[in-house]
C-alpha atoms as a PDB file:
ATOM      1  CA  UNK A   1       6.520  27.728  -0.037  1.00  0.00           C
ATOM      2  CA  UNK A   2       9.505  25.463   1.225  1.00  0.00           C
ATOM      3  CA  UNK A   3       6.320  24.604   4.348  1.00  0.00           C
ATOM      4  CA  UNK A   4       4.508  22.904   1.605  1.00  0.00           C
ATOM      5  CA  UNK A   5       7.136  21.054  -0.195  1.00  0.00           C
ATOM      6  CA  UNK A   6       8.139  19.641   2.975  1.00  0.00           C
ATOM      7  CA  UNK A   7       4.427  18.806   3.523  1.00  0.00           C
ATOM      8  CA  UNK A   8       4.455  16.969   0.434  1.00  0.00           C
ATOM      9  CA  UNK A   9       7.578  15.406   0.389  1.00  0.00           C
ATOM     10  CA  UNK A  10       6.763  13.709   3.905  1.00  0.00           C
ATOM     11  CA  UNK A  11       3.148  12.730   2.673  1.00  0.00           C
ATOM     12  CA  UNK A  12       4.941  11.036  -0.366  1.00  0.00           C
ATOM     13  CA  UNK A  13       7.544   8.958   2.170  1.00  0.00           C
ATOM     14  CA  UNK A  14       4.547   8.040   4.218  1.00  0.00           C
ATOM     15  CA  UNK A  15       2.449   6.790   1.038  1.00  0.00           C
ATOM     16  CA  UNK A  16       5.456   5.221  -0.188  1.00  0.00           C
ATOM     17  CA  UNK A  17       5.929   3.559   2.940  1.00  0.00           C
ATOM     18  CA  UNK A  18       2.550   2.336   3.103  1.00  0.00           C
ATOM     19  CA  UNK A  19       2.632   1.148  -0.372  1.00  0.00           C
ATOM     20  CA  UNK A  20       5.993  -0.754  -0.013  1.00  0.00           C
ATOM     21  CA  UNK A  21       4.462  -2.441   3.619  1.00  0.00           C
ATOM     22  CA  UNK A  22       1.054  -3.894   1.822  1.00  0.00           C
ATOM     23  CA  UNK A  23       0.824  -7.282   1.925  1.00  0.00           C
ATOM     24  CA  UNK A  24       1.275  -9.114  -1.949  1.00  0.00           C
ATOM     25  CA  UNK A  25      -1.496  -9.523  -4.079  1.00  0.00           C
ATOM     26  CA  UNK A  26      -3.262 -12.887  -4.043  1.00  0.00           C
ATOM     27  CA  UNK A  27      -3.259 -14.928  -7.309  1.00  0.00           C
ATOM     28  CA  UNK A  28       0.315 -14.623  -7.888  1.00  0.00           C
ATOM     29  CA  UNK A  29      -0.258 -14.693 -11.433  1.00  0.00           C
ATOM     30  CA  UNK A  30       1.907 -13.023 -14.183  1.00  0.00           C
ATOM     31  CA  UNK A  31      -0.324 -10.698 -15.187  1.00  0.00           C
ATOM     32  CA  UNK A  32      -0.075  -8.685 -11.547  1.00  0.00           C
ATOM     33  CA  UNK A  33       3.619  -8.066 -12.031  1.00  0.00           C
ATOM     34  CA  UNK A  34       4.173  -4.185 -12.656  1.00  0.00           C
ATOM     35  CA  UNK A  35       1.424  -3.478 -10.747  1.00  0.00           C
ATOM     36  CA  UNK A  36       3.445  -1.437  -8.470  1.00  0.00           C
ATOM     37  CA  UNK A  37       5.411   0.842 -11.028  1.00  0.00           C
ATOM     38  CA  UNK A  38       1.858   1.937 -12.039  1.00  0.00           C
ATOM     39  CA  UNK A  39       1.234   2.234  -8.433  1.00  0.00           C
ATOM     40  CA  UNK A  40       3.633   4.407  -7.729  1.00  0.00           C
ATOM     41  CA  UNK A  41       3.047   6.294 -10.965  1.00  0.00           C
ATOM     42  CA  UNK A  42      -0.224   7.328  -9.406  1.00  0.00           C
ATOM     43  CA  UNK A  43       1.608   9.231  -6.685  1.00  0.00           C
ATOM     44  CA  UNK A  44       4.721  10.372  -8.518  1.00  0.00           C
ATOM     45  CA  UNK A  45       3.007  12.332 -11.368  1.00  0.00           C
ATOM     46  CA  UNK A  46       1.117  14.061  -9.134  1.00  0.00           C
ATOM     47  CA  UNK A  47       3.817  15.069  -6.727  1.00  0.00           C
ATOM     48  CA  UNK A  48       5.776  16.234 -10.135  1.00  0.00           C
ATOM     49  CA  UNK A  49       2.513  18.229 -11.192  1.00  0.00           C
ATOM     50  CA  UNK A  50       2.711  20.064  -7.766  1.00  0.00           C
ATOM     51  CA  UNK A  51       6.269  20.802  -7.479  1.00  0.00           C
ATOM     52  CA  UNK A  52       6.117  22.124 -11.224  1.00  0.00           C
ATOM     53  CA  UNK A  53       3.256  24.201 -10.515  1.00  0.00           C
ATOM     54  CA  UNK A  54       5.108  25.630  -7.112  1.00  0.00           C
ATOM     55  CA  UNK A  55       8.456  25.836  -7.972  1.00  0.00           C
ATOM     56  CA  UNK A  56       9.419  25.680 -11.685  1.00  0.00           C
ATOM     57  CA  UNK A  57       6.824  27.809 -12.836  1.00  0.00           C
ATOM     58  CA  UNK A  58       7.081  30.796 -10.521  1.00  0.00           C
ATOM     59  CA  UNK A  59      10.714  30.934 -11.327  1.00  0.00           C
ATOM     60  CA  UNK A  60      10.490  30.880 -14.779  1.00  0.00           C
ATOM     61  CA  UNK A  61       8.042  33.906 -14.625  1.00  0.00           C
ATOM     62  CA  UNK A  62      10.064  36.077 -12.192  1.00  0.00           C
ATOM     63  CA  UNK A  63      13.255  35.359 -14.302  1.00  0.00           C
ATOM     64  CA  UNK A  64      11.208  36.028 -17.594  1.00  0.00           C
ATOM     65  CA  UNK A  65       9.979  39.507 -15.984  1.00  0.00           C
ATOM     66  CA  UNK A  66      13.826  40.563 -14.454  1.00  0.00           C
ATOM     67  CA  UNK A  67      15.138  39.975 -18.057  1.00  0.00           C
ATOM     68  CA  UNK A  68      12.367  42.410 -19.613  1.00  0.00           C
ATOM     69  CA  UNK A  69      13.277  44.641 -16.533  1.00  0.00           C
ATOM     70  CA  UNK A  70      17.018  44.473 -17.574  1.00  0.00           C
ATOM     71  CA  UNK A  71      16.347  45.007 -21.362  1.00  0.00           C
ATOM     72  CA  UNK A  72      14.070  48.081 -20.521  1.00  0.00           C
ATOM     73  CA  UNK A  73      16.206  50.379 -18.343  1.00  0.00           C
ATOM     74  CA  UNK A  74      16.652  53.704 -19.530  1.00  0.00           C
ATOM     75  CA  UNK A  75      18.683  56.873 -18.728  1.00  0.00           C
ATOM     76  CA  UNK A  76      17.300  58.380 -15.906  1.00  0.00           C
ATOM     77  CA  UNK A  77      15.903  55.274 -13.846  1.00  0.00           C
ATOM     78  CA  UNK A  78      16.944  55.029 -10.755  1.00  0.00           C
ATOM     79  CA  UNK A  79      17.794  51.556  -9.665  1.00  0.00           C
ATOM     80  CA  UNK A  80      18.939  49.079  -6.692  1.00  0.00           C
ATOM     81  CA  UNK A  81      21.928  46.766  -7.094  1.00  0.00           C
ATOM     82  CA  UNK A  82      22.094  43.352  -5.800  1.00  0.00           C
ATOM     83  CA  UNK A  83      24.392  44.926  -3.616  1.00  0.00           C
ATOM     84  CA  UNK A  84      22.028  47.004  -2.148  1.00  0.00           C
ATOM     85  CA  UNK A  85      23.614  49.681  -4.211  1.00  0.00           C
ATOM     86  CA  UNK A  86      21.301  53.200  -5.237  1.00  0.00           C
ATOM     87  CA  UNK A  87      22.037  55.116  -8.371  1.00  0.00           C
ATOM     88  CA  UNK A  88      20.668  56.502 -11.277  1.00  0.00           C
ATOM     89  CA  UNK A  89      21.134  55.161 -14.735  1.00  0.00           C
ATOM     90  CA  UNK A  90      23.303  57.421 -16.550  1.00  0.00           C
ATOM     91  CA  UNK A  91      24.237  55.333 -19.694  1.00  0.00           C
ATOM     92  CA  UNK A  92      22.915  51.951 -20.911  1.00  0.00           C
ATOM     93  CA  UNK A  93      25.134  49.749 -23.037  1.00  0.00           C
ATOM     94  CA  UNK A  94      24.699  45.970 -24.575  1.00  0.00           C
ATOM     95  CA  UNK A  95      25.556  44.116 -20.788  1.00  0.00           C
ATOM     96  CA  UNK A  96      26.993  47.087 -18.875  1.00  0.00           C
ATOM     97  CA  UNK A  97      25.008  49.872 -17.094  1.00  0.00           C
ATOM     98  CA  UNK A  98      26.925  52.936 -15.887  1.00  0.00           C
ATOM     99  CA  UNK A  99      24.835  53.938 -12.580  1.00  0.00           C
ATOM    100  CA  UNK A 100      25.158  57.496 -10.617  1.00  0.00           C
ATOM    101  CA  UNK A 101      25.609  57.072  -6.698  1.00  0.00           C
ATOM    102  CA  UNK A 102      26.756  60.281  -5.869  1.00  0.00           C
ATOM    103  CA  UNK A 103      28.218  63.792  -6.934  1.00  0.00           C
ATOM    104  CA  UNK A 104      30.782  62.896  -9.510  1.00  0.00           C
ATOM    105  CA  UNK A 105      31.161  59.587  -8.532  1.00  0.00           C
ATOM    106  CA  UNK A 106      30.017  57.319 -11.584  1.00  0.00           C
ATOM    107  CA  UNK A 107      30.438  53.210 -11.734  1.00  0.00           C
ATOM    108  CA  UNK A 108      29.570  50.626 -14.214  1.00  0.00           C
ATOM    109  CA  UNK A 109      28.401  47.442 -13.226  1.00  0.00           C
ATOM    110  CA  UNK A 110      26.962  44.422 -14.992  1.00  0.00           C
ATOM    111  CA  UNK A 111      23.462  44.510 -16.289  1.00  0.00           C
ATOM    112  CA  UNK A 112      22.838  41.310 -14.261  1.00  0.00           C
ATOM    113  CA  UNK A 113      23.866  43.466 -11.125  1.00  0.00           C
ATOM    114  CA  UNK A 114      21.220  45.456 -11.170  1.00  0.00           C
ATOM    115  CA  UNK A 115      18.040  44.081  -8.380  1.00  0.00           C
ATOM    116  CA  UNK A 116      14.926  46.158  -9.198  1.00  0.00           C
ATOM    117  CA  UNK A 117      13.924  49.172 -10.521  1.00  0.00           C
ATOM    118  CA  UNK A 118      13.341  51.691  -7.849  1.00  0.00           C
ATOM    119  CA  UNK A 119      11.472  54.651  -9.729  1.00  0.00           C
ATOM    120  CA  UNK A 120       9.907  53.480 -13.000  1.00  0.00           C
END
């Protein structure tokens, strides 16, 4: 992923270099003003397009499916903290989880703590 958008953000220096090197248009008449700005529109939207599509979107979706993750975890589950933590969910509460990790030894951490599910 960060291979491509380094791909693409060199190919977008290079085309802008090109543009800004062309030689004037001839005719030097008013109506060829703000012909670049549309120029460059032609390769900006594009390169917007792509980095929505590769980087914005994914994002959204993986934080969309970790907050339906959160909002689904039950007693019983056993789960991973994003400390690298294993337990078992033992009580579920509004933005707290209390979590299992060993033989009477119970903590509560922070619903946003929690990684993955481990068992579903």
């Amino acid at each position: 992923m960060k291979k491509i958008m380094l791909i693409l953000t060199i190919l977008f220096i290079k085309l802008n270099t090109l543009l800004a090197m062309a030689p004037p248009a001839k005719g030097g008449g008013s109506s060829q003003q703000g012909g670049g700005f549309s120029s460059m529109l032609l390769f900006i939207l594009p390169l917007f397009a792509i980095w929505y599509f590769l980087l914005i979107r994914p994002q959204q979706k993986k934080e969309k499916e970790k907050k339906s993750m959160l909002n689904e975890l039950k007693k019983g589950e056993q789960i991973m903290t994003i400390g690298g933590i294993i337990g078992t969910v033992i009580q579920v509460k509004d933005s707290r989880v209390t979590v299992k990790i060993a033989d009477k030894t119970n903590i509560e951490i922070s619903k946003s703590a929690v990684a993955n599910k481990i068992s579903q």
